[in-house]
PDBML (XML) file of the C-alpha atoms, coordinates in Angstrom:
<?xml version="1.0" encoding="UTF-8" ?>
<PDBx:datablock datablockName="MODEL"
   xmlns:PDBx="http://pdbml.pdb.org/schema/pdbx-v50.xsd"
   xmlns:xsi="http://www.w3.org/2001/XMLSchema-instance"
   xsi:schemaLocation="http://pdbml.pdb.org/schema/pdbx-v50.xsd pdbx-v50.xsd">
   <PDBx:atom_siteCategory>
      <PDBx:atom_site id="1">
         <PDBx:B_iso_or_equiv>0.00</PDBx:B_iso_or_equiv>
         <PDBx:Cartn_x>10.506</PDBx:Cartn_x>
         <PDBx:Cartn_y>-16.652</PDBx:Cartn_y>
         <PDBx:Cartn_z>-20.783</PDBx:Cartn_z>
         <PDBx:auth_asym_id>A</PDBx:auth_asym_id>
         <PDBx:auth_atom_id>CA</PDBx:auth_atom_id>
         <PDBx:auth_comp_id>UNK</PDBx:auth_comp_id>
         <PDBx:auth_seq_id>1</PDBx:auth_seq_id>
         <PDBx:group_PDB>ATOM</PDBx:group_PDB>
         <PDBx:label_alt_id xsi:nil="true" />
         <PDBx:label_asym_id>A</PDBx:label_asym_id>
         <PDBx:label_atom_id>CA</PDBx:label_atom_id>
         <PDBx:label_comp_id>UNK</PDBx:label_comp_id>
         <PDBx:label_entity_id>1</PDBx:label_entity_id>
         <PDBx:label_seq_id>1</PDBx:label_seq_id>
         <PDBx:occupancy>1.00</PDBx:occupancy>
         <PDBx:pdbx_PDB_model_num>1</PDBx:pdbx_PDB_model_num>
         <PDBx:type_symbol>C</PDBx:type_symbol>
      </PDBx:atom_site>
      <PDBx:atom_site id="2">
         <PDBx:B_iso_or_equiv>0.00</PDBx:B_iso_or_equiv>
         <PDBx:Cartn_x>10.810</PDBx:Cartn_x>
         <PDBx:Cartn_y>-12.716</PDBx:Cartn_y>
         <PDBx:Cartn_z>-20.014</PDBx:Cartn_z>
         <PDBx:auth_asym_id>A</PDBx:auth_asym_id>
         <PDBx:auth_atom_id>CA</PDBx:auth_atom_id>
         <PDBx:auth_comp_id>UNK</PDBx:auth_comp_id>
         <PDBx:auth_seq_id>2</PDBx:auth_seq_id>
         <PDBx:group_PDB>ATOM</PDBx:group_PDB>
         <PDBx:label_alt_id xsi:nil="true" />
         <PDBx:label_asym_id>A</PDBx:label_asym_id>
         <PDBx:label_atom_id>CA</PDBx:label_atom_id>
         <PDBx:label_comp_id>UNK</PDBx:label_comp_id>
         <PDBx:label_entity_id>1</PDBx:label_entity_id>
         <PDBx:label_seq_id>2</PDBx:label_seq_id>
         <PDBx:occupancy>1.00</PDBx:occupancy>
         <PDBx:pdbx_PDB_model_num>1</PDBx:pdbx_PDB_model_num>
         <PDBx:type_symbol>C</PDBx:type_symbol>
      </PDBx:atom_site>
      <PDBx:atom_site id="3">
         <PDBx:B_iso_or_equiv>0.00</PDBx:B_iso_or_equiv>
         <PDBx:Cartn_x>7.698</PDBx:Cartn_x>
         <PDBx:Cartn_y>-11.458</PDBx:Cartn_y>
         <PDBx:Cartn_z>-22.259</PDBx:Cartn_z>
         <PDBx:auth_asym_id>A</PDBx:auth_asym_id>
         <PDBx:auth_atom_id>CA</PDBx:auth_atom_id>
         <PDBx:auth_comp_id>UNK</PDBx:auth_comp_id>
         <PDBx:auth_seq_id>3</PDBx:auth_seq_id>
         <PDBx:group_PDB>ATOM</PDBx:group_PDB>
         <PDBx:label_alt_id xsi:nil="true" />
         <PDBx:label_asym_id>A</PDBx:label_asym_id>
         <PDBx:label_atom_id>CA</PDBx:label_atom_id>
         <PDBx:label_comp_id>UNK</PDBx:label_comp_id>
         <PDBx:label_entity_id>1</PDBx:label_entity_id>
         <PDBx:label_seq_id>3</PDBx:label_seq_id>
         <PDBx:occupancy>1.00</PDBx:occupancy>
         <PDBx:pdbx_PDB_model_num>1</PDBx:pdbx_PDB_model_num>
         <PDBx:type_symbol>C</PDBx:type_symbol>
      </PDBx:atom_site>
      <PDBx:atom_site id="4">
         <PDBx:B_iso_or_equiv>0.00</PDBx:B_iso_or_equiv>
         <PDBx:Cartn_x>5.207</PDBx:Cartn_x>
         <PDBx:Cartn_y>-12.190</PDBx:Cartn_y>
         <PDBx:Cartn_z>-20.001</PDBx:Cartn_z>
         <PDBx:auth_asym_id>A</PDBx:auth_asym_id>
         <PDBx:auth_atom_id>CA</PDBx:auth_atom_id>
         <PDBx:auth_comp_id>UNK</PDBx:auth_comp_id>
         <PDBx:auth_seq_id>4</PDBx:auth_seq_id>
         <PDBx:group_PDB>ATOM</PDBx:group_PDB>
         <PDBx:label_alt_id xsi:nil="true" />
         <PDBx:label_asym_id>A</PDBx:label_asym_id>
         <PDBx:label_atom_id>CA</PDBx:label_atom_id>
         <PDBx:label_comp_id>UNK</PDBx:label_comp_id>
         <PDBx:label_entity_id>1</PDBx:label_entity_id>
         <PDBx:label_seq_id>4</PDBx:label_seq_id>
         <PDBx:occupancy>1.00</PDBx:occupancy>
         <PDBx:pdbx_PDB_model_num>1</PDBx:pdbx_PDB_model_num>
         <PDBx:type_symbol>C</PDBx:type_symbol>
      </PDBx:atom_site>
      <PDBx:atom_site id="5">
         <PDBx:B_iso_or_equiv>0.00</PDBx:B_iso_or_equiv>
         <PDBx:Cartn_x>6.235</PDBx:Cartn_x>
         <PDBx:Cartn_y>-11.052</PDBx:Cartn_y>
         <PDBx:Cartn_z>-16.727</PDBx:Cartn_z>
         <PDBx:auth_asym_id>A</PDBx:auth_asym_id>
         <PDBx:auth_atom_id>CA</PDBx:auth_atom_id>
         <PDBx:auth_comp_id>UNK</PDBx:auth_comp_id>
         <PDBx:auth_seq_id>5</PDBx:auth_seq_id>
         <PDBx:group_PDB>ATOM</PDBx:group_PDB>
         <PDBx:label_alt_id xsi:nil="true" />
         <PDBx:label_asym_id>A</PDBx:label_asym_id>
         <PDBx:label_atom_id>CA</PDBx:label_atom_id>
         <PDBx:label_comp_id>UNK</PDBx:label_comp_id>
         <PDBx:label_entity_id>1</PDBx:label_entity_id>
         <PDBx:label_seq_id>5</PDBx:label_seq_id>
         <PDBx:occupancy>1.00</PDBx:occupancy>
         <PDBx:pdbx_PDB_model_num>1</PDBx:pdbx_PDB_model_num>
         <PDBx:type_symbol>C</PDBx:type_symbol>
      </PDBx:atom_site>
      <PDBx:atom_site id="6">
         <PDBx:B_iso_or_equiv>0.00</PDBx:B_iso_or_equiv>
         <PDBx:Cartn_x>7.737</PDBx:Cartn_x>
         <PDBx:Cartn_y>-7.878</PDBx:Cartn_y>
         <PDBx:Cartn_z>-18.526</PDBx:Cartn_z>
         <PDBx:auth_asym_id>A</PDBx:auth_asym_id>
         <PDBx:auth_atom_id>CA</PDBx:auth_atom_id>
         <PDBx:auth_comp_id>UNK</PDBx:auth_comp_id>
         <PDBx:auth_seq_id>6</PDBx:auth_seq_id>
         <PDBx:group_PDB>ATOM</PDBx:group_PDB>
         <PDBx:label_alt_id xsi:nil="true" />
         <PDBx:label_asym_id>A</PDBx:label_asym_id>
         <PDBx:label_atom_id>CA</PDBx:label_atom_id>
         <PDBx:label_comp_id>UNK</PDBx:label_comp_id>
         <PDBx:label_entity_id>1</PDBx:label_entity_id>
         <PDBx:label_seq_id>6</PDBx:label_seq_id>
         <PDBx:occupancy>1.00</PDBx:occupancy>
         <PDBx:pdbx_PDB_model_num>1</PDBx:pdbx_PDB_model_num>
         <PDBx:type_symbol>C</PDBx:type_symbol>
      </PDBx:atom_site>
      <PDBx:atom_site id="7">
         <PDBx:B_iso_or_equiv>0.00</PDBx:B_iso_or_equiv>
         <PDBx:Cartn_x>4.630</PDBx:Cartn_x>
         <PDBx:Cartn_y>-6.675</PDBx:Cartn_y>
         <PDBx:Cartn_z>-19.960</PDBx:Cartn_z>
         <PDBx:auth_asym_id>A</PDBx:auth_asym_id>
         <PDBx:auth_atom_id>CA</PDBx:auth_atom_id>
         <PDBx:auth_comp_id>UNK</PDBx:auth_comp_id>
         <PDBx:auth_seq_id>7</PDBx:auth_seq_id>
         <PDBx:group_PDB>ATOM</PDBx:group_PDB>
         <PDBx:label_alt_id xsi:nil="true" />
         <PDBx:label_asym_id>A</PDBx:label_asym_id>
         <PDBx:label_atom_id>CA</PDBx:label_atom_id>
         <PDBx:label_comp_id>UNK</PDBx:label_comp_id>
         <PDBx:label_entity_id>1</PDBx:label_entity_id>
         <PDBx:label_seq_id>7</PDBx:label_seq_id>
         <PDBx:occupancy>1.00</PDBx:occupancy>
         <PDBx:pdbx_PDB_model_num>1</PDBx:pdbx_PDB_model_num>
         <PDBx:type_symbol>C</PDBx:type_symbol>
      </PDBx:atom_site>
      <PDBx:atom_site id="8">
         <PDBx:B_iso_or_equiv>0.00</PDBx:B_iso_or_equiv>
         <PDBx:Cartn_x>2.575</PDBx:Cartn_x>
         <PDBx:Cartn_y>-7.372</PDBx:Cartn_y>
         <PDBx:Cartn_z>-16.768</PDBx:Cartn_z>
         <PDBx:auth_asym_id>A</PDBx:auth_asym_id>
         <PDBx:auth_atom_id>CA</PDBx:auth_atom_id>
         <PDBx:auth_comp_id>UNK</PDBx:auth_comp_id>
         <PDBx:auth_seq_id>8</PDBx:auth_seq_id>
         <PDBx:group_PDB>ATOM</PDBx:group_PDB>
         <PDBx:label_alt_id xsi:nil="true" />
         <PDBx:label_asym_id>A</PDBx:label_asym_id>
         <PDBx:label_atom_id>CA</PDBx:label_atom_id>
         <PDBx:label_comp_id>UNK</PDBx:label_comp_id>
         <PDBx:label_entity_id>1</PDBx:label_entity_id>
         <PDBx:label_seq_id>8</PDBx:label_seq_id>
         <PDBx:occupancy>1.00</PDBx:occupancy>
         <PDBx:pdbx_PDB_model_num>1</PDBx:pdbx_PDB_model_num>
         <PDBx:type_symbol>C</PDBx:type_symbol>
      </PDBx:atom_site>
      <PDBx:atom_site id="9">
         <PDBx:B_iso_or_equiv>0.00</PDBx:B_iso_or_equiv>
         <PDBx:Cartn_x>4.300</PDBx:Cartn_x>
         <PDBx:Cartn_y>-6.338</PDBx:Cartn_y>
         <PDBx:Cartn_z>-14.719</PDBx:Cartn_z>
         <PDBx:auth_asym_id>A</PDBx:auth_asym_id>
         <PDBx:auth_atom_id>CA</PDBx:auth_atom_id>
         <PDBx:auth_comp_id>UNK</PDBx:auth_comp_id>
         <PDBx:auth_seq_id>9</PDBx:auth_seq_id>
         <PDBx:group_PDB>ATOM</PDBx:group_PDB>
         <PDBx:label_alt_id xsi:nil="true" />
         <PDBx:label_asym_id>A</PDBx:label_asym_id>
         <PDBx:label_atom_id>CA</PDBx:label_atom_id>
         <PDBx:label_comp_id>UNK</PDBx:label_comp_id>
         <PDBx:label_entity_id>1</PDBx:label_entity_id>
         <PDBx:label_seq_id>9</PDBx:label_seq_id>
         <PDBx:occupancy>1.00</PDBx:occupancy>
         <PDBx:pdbx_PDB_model_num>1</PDBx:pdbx_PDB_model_num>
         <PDBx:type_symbol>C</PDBx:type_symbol>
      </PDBx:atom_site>
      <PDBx:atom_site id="10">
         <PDBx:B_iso_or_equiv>0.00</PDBx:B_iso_or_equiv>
         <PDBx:Cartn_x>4.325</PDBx:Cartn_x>
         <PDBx:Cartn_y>-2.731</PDBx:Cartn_y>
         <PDBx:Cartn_z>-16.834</PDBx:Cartn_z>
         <PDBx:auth_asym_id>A</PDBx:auth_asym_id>
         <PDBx:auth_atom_id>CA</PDBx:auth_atom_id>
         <PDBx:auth_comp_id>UNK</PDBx:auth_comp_id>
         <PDBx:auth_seq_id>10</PDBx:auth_seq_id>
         <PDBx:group_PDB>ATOM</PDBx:group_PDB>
         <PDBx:label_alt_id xsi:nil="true" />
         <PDBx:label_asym_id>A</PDBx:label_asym_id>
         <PDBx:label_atom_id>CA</PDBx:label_atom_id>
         <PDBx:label_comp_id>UNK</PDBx:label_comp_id>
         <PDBx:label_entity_id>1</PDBx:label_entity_id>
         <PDBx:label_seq_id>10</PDBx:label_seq_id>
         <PDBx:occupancy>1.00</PDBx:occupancy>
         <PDBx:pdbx_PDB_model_num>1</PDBx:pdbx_PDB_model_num>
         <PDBx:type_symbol>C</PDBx:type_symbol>
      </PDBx:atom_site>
      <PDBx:atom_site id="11">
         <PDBx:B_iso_or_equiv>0.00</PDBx:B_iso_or_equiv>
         <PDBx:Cartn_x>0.456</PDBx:Cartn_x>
         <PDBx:Cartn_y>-3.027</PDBx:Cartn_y>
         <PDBx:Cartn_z>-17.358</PDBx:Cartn_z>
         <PDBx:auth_asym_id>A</PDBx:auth_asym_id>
         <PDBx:auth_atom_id>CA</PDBx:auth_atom_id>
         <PDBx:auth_comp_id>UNK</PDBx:auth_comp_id>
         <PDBx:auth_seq_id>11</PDBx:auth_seq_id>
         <PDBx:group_PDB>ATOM</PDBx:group_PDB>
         <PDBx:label_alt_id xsi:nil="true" />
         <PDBx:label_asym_id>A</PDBx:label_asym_id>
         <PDBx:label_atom_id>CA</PDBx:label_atom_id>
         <PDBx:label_comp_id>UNK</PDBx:label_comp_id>
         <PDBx:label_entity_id>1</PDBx:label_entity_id>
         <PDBx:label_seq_id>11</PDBx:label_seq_id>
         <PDBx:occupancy>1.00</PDBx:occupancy>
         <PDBx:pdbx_PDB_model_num>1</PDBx:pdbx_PDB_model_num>
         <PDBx:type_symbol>C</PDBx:type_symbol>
      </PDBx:atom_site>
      <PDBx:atom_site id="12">
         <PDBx:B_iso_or_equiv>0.00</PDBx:B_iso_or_equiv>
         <PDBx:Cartn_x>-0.609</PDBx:Cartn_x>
         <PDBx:Cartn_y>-3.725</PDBx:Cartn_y>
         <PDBx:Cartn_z>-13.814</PDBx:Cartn_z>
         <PDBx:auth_asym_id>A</PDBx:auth_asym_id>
         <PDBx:auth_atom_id>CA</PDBx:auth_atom_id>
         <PDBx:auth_comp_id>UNK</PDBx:auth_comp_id>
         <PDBx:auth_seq_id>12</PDBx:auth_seq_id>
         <PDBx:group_PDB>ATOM</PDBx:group_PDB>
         <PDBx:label_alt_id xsi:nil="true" />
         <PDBx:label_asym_id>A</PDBx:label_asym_id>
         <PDBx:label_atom_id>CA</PDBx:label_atom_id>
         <PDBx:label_comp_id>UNK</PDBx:label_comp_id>
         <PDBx:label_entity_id>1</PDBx:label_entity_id>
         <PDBx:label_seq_id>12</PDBx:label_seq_id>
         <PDBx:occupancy>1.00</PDBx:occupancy>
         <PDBx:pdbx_PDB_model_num>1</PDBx:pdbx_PDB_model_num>
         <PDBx:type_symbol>C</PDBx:type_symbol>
      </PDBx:atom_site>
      <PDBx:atom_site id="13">
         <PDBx:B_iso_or_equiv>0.00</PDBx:B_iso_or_equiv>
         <PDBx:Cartn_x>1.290</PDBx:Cartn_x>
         <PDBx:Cartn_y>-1.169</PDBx:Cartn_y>
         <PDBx:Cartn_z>-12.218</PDBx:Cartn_z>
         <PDBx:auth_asym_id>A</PDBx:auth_asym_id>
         <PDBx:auth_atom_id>CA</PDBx:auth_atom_id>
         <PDBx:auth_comp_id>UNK</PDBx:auth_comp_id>
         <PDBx:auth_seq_id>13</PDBx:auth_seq_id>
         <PDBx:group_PDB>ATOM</PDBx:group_PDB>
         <PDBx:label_alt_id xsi:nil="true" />
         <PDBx:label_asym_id>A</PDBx:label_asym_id>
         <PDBx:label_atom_id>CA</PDBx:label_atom_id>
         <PDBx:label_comp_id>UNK</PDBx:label_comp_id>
         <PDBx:label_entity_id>1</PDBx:label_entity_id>
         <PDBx:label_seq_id>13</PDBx:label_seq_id>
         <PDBx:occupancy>1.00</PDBx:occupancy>
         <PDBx:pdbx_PDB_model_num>1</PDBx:pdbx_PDB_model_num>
         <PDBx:type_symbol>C</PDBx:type_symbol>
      </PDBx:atom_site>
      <PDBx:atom_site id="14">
         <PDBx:B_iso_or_equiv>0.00</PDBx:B_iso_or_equiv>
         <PDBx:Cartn_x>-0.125</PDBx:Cartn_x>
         <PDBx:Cartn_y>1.495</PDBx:Cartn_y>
         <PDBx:Cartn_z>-15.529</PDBx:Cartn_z>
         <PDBx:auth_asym_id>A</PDBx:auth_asym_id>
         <PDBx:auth_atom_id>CA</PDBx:auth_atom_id>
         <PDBx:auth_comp_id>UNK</PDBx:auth_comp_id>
         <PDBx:auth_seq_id>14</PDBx:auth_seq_id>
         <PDBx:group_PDB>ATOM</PDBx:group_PDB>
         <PDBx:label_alt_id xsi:nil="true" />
         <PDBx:label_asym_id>A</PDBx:label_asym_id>
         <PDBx:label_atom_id>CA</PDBx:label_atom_id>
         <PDBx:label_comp_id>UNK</PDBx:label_comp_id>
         <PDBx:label_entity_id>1</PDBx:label_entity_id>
         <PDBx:label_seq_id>14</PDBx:label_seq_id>
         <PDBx:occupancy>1.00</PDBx:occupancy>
         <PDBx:pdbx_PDB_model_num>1</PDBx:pdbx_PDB_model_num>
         <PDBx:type_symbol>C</PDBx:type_symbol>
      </PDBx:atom_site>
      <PDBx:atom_site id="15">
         <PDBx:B_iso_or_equiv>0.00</PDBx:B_iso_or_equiv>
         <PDBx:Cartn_x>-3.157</PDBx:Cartn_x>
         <PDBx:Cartn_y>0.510</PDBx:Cartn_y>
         <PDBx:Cartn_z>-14.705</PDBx:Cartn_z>
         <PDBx:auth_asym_id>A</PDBx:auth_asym_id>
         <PDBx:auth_atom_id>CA</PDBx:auth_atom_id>
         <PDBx:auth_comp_id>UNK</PDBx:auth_comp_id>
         <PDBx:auth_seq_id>15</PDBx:auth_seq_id>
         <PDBx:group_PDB>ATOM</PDBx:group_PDB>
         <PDBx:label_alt_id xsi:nil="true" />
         <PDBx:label_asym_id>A</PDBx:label_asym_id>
         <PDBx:label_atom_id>CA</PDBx:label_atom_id>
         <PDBx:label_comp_id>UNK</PDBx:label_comp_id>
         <PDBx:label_entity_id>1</PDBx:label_entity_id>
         <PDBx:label_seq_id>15</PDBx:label_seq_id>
         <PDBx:occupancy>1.00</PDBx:occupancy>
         <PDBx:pdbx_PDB_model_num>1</PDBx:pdbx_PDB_model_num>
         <PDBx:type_symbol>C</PDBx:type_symbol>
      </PDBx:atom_site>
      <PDBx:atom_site id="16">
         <PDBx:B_iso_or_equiv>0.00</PDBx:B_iso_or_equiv>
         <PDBx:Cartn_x>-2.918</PDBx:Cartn_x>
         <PDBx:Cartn_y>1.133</PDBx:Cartn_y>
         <PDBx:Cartn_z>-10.959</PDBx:Cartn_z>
         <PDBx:auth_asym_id>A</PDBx:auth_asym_id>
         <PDBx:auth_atom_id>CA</PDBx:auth_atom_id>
         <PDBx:auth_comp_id>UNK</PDBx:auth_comp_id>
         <PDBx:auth_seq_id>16</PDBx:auth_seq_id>
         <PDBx:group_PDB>ATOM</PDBx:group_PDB>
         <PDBx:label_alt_id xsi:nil="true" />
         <PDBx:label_asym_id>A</PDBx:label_asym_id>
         <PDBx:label_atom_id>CA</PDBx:label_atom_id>
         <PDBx:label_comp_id>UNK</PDBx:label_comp_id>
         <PDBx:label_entity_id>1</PDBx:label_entity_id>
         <PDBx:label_seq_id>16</PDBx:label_seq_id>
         <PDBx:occupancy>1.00</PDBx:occupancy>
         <PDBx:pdbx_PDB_model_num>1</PDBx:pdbx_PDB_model_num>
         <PDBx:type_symbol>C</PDBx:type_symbol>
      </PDBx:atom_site>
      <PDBx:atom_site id="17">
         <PDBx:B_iso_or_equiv>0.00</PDBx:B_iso_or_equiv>
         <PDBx:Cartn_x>-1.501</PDBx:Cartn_x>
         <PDBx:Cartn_y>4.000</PDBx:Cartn_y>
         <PDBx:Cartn_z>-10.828</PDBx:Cartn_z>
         <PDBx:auth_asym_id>A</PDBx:auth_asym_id>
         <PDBx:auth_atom_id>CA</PDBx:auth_atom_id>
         <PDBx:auth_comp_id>UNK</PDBx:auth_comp_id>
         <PDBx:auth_seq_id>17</PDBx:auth_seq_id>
         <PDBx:group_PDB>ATOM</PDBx:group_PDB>
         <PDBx:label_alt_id xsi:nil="true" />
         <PDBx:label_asym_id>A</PDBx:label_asym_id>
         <PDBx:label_atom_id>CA</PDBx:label_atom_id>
         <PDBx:label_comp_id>UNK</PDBx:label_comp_id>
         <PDBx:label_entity_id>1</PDBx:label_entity_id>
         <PDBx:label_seq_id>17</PDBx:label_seq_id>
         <PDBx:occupancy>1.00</PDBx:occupancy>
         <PDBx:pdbx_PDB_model_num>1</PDBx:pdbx_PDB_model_num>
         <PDBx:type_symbol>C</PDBx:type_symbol>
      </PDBx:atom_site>
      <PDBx:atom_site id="18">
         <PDBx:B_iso_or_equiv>0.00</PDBx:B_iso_or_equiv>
         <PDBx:Cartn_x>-3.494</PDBx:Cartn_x>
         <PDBx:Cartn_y>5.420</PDBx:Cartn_y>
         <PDBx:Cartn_z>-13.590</PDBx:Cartn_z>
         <PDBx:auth_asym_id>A</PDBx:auth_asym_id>
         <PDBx:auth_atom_id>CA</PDBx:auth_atom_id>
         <PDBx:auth_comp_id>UNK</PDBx:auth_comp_id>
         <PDBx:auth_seq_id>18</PDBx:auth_seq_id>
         <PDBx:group_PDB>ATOM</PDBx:group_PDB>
         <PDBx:label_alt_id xsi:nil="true" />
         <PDBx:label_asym_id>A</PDBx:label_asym_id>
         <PDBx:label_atom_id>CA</PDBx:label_atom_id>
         <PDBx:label_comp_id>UNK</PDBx:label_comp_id>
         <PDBx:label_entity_id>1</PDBx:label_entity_id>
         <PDBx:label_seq_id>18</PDBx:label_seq_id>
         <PDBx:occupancy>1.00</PDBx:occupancy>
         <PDBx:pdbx_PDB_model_num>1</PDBx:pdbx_PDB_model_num>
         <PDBx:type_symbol>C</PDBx:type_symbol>
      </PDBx:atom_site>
      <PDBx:atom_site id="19">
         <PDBx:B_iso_or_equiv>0.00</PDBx:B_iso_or_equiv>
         <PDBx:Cartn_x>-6.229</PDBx:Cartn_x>
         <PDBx:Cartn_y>4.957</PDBx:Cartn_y>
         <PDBx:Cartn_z>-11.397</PDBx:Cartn_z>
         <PDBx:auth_asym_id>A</PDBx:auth_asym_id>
         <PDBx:auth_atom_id>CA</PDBx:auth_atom_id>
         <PDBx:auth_comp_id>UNK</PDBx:auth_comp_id>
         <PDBx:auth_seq_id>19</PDBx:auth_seq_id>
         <PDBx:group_PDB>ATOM</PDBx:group_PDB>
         <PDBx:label_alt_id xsi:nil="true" />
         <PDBx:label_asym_id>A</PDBx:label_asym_id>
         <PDBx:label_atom_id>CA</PDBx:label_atom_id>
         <PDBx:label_comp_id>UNK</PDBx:label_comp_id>
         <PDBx:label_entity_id>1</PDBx:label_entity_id>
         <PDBx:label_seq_id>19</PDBx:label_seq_id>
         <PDBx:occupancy>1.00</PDBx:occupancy>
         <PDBx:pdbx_PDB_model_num>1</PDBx:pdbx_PDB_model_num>
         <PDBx:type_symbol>C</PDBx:type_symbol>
      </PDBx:atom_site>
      <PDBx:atom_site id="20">
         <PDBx:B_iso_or_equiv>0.00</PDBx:B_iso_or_equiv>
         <PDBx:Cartn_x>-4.601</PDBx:Cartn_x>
         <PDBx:Cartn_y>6.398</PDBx:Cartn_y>
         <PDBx:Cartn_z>-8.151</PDBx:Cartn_z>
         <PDBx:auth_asym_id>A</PDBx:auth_asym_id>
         <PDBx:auth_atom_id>CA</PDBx:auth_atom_id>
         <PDBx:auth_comp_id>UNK</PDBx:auth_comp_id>
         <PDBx:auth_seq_id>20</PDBx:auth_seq_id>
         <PDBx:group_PDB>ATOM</PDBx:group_PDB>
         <PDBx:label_alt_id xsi:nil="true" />
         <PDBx:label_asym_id>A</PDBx:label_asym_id>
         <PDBx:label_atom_id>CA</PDBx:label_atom_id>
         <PDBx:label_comp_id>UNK</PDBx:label_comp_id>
         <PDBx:label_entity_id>1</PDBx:label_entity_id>
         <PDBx:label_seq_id>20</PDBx:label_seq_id>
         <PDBx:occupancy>1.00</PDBx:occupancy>
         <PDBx:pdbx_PDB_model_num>1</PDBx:pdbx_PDB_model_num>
         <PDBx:type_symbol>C</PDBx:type_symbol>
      </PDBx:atom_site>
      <PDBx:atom_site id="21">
         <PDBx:B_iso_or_equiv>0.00</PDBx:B_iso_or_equiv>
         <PDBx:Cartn_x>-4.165</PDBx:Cartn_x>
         <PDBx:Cartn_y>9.955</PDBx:Cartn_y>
         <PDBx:Cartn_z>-10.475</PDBx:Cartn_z>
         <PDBx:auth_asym_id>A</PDBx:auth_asym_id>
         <PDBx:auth_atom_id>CA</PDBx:auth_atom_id>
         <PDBx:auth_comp_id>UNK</PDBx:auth_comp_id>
         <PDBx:auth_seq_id>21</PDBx:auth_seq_id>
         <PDBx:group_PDB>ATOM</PDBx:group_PDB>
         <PDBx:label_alt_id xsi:nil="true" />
         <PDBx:label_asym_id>A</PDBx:label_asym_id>
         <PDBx:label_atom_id>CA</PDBx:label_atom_id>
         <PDBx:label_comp_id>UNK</PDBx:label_comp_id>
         <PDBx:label_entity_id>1</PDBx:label_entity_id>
         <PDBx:label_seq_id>21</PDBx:label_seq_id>
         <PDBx:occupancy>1.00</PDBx:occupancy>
         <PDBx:pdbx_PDB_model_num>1</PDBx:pdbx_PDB_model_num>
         <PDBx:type_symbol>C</PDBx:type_symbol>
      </PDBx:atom_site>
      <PDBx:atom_site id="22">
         <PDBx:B_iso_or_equiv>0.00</PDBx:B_iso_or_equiv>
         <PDBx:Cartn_x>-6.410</PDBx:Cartn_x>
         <PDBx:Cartn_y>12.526</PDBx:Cartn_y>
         <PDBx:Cartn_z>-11.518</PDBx:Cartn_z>
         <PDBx:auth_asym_id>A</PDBx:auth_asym_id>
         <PDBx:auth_atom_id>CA</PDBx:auth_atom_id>
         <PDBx:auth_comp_id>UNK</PDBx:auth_comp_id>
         <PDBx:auth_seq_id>22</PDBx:auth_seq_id>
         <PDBx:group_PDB>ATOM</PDBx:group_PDB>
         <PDBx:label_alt_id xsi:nil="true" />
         <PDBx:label_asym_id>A</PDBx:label_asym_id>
         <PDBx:label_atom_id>CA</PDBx:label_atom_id>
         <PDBx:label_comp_id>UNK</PDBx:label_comp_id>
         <PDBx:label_entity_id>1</PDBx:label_entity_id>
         <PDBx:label_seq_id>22</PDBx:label_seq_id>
         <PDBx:occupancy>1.00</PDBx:occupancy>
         <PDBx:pdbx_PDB_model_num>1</PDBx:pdbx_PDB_model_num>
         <PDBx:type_symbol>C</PDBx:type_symbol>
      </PDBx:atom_site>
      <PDBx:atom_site id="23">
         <PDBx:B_iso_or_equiv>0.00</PDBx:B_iso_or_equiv>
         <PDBx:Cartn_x>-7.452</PDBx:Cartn_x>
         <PDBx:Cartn_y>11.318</PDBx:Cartn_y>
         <PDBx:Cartn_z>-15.053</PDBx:Cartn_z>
         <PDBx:auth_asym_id>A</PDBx:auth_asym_id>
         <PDBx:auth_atom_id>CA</PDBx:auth_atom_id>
         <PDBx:auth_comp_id>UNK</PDBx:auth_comp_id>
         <PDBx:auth_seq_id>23</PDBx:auth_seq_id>
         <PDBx:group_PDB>ATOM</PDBx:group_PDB>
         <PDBx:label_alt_id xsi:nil="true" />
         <PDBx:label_asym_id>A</PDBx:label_asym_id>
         <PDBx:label_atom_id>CA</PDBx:label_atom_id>
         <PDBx:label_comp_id>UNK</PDBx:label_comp_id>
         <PDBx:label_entity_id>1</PDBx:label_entity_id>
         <PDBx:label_seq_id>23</PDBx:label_seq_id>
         <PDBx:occupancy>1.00</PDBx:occupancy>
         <PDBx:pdbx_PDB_model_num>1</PDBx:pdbx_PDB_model_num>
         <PDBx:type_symbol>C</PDBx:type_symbol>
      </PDBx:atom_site>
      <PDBx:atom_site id="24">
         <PDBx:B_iso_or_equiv>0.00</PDBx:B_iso_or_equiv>
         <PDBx:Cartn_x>-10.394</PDBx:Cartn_x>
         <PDBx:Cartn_y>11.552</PDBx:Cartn_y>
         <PDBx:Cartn_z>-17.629</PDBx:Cartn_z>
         <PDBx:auth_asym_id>A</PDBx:auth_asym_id>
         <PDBx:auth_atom_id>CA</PDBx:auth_atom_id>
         <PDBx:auth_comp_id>UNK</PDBx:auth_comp_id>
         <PDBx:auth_seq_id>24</PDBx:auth_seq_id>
         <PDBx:group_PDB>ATOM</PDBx:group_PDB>
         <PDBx:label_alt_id xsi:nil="true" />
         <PDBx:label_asym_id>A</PDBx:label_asym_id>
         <PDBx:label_atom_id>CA</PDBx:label_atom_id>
         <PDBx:label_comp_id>UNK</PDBx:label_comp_id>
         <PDBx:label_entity_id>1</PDBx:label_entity_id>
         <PDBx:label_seq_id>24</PDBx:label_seq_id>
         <PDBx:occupancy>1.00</PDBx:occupancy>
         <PDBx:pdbx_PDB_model_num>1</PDBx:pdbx_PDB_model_num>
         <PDBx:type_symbol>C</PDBx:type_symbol>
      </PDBx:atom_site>
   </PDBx:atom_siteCategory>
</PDBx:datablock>
């Protein structure tokens, strides 16, 4: 029941914020 929300909820906000940084 947890896995799913768990790991998109990490991935979506990685992603997002990765992406609000300086990155390359």
């Amino acid at each position: 029941i947890g896995s799913f929300p768990n790991a998109a909820a990490f991935f979506i906000t990685y992603e997002n914020v990765k992406s609000l940084l300086p990155h390359g």
